[in-house]
Structure formats: structure tokens, C-alpha cells
PDB file of N, CA and C in Angstrom:
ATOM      1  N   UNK A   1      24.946  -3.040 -84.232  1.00  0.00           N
ATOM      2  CA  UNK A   1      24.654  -3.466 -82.874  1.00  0.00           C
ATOM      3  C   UNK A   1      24.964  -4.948 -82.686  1.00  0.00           C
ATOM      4  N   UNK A   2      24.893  -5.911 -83.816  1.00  0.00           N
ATOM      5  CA  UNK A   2      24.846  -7.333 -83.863  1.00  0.00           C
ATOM      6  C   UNK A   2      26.481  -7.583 -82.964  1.00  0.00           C
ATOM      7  N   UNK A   3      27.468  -6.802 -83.487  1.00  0.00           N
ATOM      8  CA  UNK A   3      28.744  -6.917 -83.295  1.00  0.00           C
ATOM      9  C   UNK A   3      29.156  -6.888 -82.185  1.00  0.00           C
ATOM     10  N   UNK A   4      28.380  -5.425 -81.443  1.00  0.00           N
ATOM     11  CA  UNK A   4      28.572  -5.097 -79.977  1.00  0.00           C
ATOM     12  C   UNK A   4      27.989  -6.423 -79.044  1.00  0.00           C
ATOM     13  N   UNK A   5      27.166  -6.838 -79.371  1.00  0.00           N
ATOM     14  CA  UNK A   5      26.464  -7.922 -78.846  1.00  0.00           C
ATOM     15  C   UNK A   5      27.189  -8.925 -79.012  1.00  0.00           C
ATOM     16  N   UNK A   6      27.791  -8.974 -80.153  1.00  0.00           N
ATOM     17  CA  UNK A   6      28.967 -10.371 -80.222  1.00  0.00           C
ATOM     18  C   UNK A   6      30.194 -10.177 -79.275  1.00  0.00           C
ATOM     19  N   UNK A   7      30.663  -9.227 -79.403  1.00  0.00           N
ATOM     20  CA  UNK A   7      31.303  -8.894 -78.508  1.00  0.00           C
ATOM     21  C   UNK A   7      31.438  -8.952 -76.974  1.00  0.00           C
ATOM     22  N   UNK A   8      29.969  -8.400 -76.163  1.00  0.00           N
ATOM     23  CA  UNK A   8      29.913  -8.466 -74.685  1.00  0.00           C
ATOM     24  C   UNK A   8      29.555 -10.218 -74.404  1.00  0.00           C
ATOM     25  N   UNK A   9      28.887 -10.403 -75.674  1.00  0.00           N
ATOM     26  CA  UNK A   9      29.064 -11.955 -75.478  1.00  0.00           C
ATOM     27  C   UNK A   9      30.622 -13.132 -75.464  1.00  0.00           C
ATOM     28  N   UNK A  10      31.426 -12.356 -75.924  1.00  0.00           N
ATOM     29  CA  UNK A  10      32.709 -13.461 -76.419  1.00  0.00           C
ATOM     30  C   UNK A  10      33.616 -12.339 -75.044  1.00  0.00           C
ATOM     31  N   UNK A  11      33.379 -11.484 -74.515  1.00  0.00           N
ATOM     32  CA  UNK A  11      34.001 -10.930 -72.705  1.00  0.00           C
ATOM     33  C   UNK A  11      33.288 -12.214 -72.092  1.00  0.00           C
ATOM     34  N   UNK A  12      31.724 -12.425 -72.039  1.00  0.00           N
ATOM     35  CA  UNK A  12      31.549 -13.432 -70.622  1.00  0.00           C
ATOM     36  C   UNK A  12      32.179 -14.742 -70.976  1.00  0.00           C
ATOM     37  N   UNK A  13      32.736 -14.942 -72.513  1.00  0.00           N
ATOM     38  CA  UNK A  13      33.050 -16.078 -72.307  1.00  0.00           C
ATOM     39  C   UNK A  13      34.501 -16.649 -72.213  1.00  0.00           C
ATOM     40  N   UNK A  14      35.169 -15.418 -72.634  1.00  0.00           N
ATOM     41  CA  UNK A  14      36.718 -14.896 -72.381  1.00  0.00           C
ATOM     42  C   UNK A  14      36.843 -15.087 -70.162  1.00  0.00           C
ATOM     43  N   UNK A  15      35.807 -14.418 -69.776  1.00  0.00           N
ATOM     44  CA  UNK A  15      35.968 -14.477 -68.538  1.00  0.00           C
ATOM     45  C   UNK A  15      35.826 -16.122 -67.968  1.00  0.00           C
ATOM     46  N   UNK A  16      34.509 -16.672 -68.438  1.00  0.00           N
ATOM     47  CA  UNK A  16      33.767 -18.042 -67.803  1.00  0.00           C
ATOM     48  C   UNK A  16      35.319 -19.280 -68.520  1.00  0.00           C
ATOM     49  N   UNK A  17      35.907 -18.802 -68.903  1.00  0.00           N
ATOM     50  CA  UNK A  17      37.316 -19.328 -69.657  1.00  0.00           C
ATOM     51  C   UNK A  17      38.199 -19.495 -68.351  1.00  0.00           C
ATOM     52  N   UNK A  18      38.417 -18.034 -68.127  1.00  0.00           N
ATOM     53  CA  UNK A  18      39.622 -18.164 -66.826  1.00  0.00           C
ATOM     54  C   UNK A  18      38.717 -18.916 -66.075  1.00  0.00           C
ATOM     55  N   UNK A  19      37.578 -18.525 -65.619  1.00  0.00           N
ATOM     56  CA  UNK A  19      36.986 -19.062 -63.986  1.00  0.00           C
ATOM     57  C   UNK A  19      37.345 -20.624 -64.068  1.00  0.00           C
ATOM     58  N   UNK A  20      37.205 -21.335 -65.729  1.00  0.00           N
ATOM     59  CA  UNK A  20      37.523 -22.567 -65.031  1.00  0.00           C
ATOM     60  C   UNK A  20      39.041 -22.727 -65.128  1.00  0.00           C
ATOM     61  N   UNK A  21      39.761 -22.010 -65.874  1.00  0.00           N
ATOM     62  CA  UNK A  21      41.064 -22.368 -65.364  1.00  0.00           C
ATOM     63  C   UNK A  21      41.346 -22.491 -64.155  1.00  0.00           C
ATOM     64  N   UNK A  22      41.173 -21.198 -63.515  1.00  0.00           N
ATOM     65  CA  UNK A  22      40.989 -21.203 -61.889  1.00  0.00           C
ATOM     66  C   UNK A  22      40.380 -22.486 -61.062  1.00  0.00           C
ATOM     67  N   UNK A  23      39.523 -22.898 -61.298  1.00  0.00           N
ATOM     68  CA  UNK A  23      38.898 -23.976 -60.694  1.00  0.00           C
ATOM     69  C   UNK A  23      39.561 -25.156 -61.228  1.00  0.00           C
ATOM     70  N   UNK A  24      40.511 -25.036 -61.961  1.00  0.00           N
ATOM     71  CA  UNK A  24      41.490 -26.084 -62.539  1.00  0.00           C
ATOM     72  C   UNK A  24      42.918 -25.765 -62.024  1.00  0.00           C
ATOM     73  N   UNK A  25      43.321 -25.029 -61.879  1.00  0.00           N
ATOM     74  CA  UNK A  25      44.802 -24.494 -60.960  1.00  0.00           C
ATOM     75  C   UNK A  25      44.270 -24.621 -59.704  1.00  0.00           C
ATOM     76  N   UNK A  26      43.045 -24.849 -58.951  1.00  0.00           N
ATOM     77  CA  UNK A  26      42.810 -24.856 -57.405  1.00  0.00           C
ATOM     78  C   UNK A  26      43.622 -26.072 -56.799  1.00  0.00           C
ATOM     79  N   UNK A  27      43.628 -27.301 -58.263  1.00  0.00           N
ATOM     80  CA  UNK A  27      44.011 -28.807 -57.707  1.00  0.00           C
ATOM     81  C   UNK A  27      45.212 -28.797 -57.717  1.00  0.00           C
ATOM     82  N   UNK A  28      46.118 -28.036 -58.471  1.00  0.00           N
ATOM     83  CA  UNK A  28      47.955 -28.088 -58.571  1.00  0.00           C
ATOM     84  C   UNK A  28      48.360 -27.667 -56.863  1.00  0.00           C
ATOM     85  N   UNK A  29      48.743 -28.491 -56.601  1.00  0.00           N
ATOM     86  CA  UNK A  29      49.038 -27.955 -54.993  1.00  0.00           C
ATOM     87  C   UNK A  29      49.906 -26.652 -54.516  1.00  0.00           C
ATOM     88  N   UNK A  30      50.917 -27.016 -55.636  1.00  0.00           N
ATOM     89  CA  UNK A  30      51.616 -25.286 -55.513  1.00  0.00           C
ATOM     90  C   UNK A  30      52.002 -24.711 -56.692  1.00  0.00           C
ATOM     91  N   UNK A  31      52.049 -23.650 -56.927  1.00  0.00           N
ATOM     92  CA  UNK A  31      51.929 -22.869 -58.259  1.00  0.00           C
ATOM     93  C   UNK A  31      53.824 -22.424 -58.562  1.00  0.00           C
ATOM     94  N   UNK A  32      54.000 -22.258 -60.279  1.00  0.00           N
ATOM     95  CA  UNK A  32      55.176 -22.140 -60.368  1.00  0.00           C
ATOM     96  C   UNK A  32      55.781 -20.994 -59.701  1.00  0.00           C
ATOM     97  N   UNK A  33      57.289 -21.336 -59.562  1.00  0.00           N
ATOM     98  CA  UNK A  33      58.067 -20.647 -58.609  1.00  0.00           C
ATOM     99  C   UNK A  33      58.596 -19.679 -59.532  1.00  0.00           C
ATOM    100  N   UNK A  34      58.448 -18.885 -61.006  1.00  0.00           N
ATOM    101  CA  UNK A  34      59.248 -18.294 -61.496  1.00  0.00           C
ATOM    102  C   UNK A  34      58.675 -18.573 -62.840  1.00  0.00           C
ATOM    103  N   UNK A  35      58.789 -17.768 -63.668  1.00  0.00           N
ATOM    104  CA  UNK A  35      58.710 -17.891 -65.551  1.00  0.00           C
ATOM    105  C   UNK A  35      57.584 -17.098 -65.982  1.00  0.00           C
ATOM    106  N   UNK A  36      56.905 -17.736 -67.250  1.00  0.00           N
ATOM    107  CA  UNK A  36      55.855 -17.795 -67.845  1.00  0.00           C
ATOM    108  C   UNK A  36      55.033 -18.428 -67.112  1.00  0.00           C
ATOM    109  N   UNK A  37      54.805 -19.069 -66.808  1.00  0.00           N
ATOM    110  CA  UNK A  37      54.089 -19.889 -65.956  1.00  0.00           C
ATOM    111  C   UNK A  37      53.373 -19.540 -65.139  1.00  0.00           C
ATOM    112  N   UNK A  38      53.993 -18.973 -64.124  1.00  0.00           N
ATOM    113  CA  UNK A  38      54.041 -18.000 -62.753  1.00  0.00           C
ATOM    114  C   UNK A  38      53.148 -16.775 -63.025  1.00  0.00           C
ATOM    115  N   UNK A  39      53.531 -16.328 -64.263  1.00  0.00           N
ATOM    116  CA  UNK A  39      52.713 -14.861 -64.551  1.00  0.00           C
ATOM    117  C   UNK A  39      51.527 -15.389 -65.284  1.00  0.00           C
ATOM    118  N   UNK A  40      51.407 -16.635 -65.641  1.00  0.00           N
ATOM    119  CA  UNK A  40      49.951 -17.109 -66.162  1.00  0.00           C
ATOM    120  C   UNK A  40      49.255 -17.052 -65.234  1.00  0.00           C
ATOM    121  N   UNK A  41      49.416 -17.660 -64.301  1.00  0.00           N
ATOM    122  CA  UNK A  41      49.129 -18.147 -62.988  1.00  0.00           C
ATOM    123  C   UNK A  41      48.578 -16.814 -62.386  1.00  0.00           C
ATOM    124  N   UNK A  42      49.101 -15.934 -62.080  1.00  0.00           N
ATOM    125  CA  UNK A  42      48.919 -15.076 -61.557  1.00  0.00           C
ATOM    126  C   UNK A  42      48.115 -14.110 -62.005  1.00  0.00           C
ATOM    127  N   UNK A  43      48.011 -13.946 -63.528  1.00  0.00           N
ATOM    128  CA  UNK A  43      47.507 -13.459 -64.133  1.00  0.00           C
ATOM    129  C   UNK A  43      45.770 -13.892 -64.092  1.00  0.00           C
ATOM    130  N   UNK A  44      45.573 -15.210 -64.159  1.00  0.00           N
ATOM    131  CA  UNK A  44      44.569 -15.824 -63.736  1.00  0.00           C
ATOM    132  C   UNK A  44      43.829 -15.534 -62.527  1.00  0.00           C
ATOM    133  N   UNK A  45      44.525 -15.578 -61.496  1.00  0.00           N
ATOM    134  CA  UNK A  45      44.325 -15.709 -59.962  1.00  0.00           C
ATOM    135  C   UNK A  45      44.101 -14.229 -59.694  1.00  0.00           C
ATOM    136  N   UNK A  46      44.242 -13.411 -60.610  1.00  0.00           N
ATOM    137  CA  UNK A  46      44.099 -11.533 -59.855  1.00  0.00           C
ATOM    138  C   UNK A  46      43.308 -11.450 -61.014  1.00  0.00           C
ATOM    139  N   UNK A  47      42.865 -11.837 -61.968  1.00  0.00           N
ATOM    140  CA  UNK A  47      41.605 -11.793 -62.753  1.00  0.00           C
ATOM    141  C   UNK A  47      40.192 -12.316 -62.373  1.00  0.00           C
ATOM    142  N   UNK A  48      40.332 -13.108 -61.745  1.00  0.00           N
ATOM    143  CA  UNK A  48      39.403 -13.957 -61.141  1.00  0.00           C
ATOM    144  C   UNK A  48      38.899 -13.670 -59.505  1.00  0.00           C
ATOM    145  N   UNK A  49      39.886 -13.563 -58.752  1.00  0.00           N
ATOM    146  CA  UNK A  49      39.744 -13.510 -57.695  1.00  0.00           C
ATOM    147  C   UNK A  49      38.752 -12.728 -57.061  1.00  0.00           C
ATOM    148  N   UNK A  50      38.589 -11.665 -57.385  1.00  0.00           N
ATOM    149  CA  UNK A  50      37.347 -10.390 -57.177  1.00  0.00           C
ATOM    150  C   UNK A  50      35.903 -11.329 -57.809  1.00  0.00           C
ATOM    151  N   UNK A  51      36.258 -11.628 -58.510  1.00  0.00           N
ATOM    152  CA  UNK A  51      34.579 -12.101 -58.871  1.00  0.00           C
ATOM    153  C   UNK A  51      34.115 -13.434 -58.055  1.00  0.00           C
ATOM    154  N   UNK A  52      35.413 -14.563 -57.540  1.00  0.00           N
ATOM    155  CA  UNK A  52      35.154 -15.683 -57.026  1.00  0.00           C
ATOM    156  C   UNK A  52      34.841 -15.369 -55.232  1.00  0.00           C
ATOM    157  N   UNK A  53      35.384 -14.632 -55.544  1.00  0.00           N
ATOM    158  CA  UNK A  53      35.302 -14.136 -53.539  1.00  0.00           C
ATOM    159  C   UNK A  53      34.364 -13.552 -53.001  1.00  0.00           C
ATOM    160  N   UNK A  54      33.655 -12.876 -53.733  1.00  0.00           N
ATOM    161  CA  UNK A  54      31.731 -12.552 -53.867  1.00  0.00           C
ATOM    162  C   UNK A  54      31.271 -13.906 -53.426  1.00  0.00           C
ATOM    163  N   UNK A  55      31.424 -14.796 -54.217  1.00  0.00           N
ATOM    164  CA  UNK A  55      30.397 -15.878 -54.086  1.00  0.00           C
ATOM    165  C   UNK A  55      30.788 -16.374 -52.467  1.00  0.00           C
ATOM    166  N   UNK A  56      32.486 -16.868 -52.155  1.00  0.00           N
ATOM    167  CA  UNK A  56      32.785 -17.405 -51.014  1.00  0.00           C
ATOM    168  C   UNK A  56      32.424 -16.360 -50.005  1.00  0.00           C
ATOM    169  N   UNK A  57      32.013 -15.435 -50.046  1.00  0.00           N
ATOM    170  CA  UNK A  57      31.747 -14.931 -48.650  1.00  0.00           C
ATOM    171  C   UNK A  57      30.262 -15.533 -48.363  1.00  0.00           C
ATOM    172  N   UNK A  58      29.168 -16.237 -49.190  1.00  0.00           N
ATOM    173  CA  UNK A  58      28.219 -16.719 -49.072  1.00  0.00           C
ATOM    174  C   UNK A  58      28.184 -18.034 -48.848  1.00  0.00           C
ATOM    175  N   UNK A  59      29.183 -18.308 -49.725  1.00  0.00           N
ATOM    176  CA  UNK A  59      29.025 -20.376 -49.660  1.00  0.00           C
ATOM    177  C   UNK A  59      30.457 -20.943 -49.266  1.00  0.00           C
ATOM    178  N   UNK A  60      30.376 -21.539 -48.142  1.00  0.00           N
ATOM    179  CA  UNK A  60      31.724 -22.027 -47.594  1.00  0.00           C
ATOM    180  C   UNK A  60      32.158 -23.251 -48.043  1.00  0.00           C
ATOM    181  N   UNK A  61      33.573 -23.623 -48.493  1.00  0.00           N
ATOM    182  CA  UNK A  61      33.703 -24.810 -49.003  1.00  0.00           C
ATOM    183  C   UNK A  61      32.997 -25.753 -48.553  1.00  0.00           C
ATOM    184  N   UNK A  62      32.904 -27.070 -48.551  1.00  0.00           N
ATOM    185  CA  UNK A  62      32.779 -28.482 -48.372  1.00  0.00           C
ATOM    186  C   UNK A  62      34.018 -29.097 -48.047  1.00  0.00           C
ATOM    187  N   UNK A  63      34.398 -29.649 -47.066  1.00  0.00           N
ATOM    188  CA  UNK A  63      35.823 -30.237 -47.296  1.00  0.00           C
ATOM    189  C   UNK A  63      36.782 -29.502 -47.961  1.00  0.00           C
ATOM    190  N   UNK A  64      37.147 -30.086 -49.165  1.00  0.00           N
ATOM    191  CA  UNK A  64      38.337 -29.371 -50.048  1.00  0.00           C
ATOM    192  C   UNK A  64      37.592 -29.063 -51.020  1.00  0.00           C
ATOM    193  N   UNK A  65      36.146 -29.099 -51.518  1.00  0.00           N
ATOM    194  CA  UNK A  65      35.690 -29.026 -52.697  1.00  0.00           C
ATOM    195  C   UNK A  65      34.810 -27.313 -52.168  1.00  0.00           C
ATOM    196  N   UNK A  66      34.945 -26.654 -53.258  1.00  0.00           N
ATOM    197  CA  UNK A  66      34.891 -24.752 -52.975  1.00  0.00           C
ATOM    198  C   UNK A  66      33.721 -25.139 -54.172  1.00  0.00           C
ATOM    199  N   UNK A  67      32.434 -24.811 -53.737  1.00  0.00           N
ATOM    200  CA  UNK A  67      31.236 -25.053 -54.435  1.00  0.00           C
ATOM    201  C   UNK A  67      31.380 -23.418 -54.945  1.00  0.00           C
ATOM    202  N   UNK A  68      31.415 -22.843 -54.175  1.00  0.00           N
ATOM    203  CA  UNK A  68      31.198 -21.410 -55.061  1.00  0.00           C
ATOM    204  C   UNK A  68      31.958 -21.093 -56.359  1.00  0.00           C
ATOM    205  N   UNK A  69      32.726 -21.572 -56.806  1.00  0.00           N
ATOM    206  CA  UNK A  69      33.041 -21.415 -57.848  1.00  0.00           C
ATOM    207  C   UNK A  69      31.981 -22.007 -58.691  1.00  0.00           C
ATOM    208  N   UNK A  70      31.287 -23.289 -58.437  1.00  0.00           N
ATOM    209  CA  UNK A  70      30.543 -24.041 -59.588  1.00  0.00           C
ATOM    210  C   UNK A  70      29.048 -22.874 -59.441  1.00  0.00           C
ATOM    211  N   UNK A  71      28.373 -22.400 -57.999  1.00  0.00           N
ATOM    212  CA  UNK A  71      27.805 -21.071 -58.445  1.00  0.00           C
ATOM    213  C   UNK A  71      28.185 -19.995 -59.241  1.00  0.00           C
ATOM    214  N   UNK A  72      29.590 -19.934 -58.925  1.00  0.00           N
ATOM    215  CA  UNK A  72      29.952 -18.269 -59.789  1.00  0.00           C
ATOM    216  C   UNK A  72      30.384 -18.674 -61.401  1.00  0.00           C
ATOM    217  N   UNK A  73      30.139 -19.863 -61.728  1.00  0.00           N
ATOM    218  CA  UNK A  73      30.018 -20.117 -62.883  1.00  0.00           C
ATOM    219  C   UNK A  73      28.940 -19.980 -63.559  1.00  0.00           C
ATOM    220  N   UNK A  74      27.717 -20.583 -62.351  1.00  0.00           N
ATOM    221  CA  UNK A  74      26.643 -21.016 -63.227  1.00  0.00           C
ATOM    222  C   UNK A  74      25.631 -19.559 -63.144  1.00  0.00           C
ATOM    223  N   UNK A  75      26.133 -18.385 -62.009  1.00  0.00           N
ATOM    224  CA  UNK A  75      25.783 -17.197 -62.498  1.00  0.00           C
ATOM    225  C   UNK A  75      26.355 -16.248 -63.477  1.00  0.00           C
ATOM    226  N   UNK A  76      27.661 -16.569 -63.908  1.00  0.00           N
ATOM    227  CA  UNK A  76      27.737 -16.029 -65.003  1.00  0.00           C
ATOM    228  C   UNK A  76      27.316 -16.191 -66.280  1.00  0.00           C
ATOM    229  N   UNK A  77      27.091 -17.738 -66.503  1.00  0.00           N
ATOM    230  CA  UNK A  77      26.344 -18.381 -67.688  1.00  0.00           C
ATOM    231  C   UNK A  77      25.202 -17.689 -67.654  1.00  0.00           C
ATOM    232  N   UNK A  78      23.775 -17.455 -66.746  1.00  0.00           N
ATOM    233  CA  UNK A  78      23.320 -16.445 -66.385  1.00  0.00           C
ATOM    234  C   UNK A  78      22.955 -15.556 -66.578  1.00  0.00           C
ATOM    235  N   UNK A  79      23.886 -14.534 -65.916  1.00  0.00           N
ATOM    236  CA  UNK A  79      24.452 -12.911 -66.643  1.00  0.00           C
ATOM    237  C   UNK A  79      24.278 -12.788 -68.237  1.00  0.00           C
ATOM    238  N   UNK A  80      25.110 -13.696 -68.226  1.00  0.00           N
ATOM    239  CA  UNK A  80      25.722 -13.574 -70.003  1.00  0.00           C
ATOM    240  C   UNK A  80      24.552 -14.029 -70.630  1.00  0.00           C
ATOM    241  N   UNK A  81      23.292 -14.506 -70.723  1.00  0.00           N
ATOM    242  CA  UNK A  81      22.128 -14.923 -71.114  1.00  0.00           C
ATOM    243  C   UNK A  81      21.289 -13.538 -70.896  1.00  0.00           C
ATOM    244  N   UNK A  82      21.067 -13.374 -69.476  1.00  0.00           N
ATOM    245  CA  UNK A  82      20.252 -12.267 -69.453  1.00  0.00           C
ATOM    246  C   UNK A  82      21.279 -10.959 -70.430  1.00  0.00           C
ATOM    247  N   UNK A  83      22.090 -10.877 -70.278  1.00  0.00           N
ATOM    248  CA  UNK A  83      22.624  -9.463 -71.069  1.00  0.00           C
ATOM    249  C   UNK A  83      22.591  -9.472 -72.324  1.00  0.00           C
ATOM    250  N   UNK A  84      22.951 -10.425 -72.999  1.00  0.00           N
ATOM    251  CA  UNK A  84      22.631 -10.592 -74.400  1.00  0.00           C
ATOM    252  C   UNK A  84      21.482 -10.807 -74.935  1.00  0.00           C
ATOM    253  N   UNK A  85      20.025 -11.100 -73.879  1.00  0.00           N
ATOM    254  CA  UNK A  85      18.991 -11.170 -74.455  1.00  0.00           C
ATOM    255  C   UNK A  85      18.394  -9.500 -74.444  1.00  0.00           C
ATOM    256  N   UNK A  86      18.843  -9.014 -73.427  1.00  0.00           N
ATOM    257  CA  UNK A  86      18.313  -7.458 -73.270  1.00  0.00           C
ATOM    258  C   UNK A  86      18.965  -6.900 -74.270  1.00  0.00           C
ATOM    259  N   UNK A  87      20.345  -6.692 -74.630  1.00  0.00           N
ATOM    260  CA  UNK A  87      20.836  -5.876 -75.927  1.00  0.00           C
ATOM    261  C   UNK A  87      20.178  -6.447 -77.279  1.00  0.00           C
ATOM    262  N   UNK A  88      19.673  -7.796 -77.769  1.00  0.00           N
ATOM    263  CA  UNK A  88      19.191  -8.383 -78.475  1.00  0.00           C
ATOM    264  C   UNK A  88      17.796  -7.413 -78.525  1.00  0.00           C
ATOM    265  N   UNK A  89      17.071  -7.459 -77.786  1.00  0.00           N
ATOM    266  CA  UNK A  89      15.485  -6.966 -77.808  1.00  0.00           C
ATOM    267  C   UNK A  89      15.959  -5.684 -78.052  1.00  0.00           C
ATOM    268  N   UNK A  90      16.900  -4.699 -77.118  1.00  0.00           N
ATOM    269  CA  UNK A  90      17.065  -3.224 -77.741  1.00  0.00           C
ATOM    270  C   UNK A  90      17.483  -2.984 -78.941  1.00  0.00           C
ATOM    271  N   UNK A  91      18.439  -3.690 -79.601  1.00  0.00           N
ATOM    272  CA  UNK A  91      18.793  -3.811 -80.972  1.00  0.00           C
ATOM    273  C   UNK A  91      17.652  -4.030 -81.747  1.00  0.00           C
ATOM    274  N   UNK A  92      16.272  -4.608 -81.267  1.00  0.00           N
ATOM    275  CA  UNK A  92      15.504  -5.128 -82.461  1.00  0.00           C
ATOM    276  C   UNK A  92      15.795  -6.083 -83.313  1.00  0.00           C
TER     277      UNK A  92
END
């Protein structure tokens, strides 16, 4: 069980990984036109996007600064606390 638990733990943090990439590609003004790059990019941005857009339908930017991301971070840190403490106690 220790493993499985290592595991759903090293997903939230595989995920809380992209979110800040994402919140780090928000500042590049335009994203590559073609390559590796492009499919990082993208790859990022359709990984993320479903979970960041929950939060923005609640919290509207500030200016240029998109606070919901720094919520949908700090609820996944969160998540990933509460879930690993509940499989922890069921594991014994």
C-alpha cells in the first residue's frame, strides 16, 4: 500500500509541476509557432486547462495577474495532503 500512496502522491505532484509551468508560460506573450516546443506548450495548456478554469469561473483576474491559478495551486497542495493522509490511515 506504501507504494500506491507514493504513487497518488508523486501524480499531485507531476500535476502541481505543470500548473506552475502554466502559470509560467502565462508571461511569454506568444507561444511557439511550430516544433517541440509548440507541442510542449500545448501539451501543458490541454493538461491544465480543465482544472485551471474551475477555479476562473469563481475568481476573476486582477488586472493581468489571474489569482486563480495561485488558488488552484494552493488547493491542490490541499487535495494532495488530504488524500494521502486518508490512504495513510486506511493502510494503517
Amino acid at each position: 500500500m506504501d507504494t500506491f500512496i507514493q504513487y497518488v502522491n508523486a501524480l499531485f505532484v507531476v500535476f502541481l509541476i505543470l500548473v506552475l509551468i502554466r502559470m509560467l508560460m502565462s508571461w511569454v506573450p506568444h507561444p511557439p509557432i511550430s516544433g517541440v516546443l509548440r507541442t510542449l506548450w500545448d501539451f501543458v495548456h490541454q493538461t491544465t486547462e480543465w482544472y485551471l478554469r474551475i477555479f476562473r469561473k469563481f475568481i476573476p483576474p486582477i488586472g493581468i495577474l489571474d489569482v486563480s491559478a495561485i488558488v488552484a495551486i494552493i488547493m491542490l497542495m490541499v487535495a494532495n495532503n488530504v488524500v494521502v493522509r486518508v490512504l495513510q490511515q486506511i493502510s494503517g
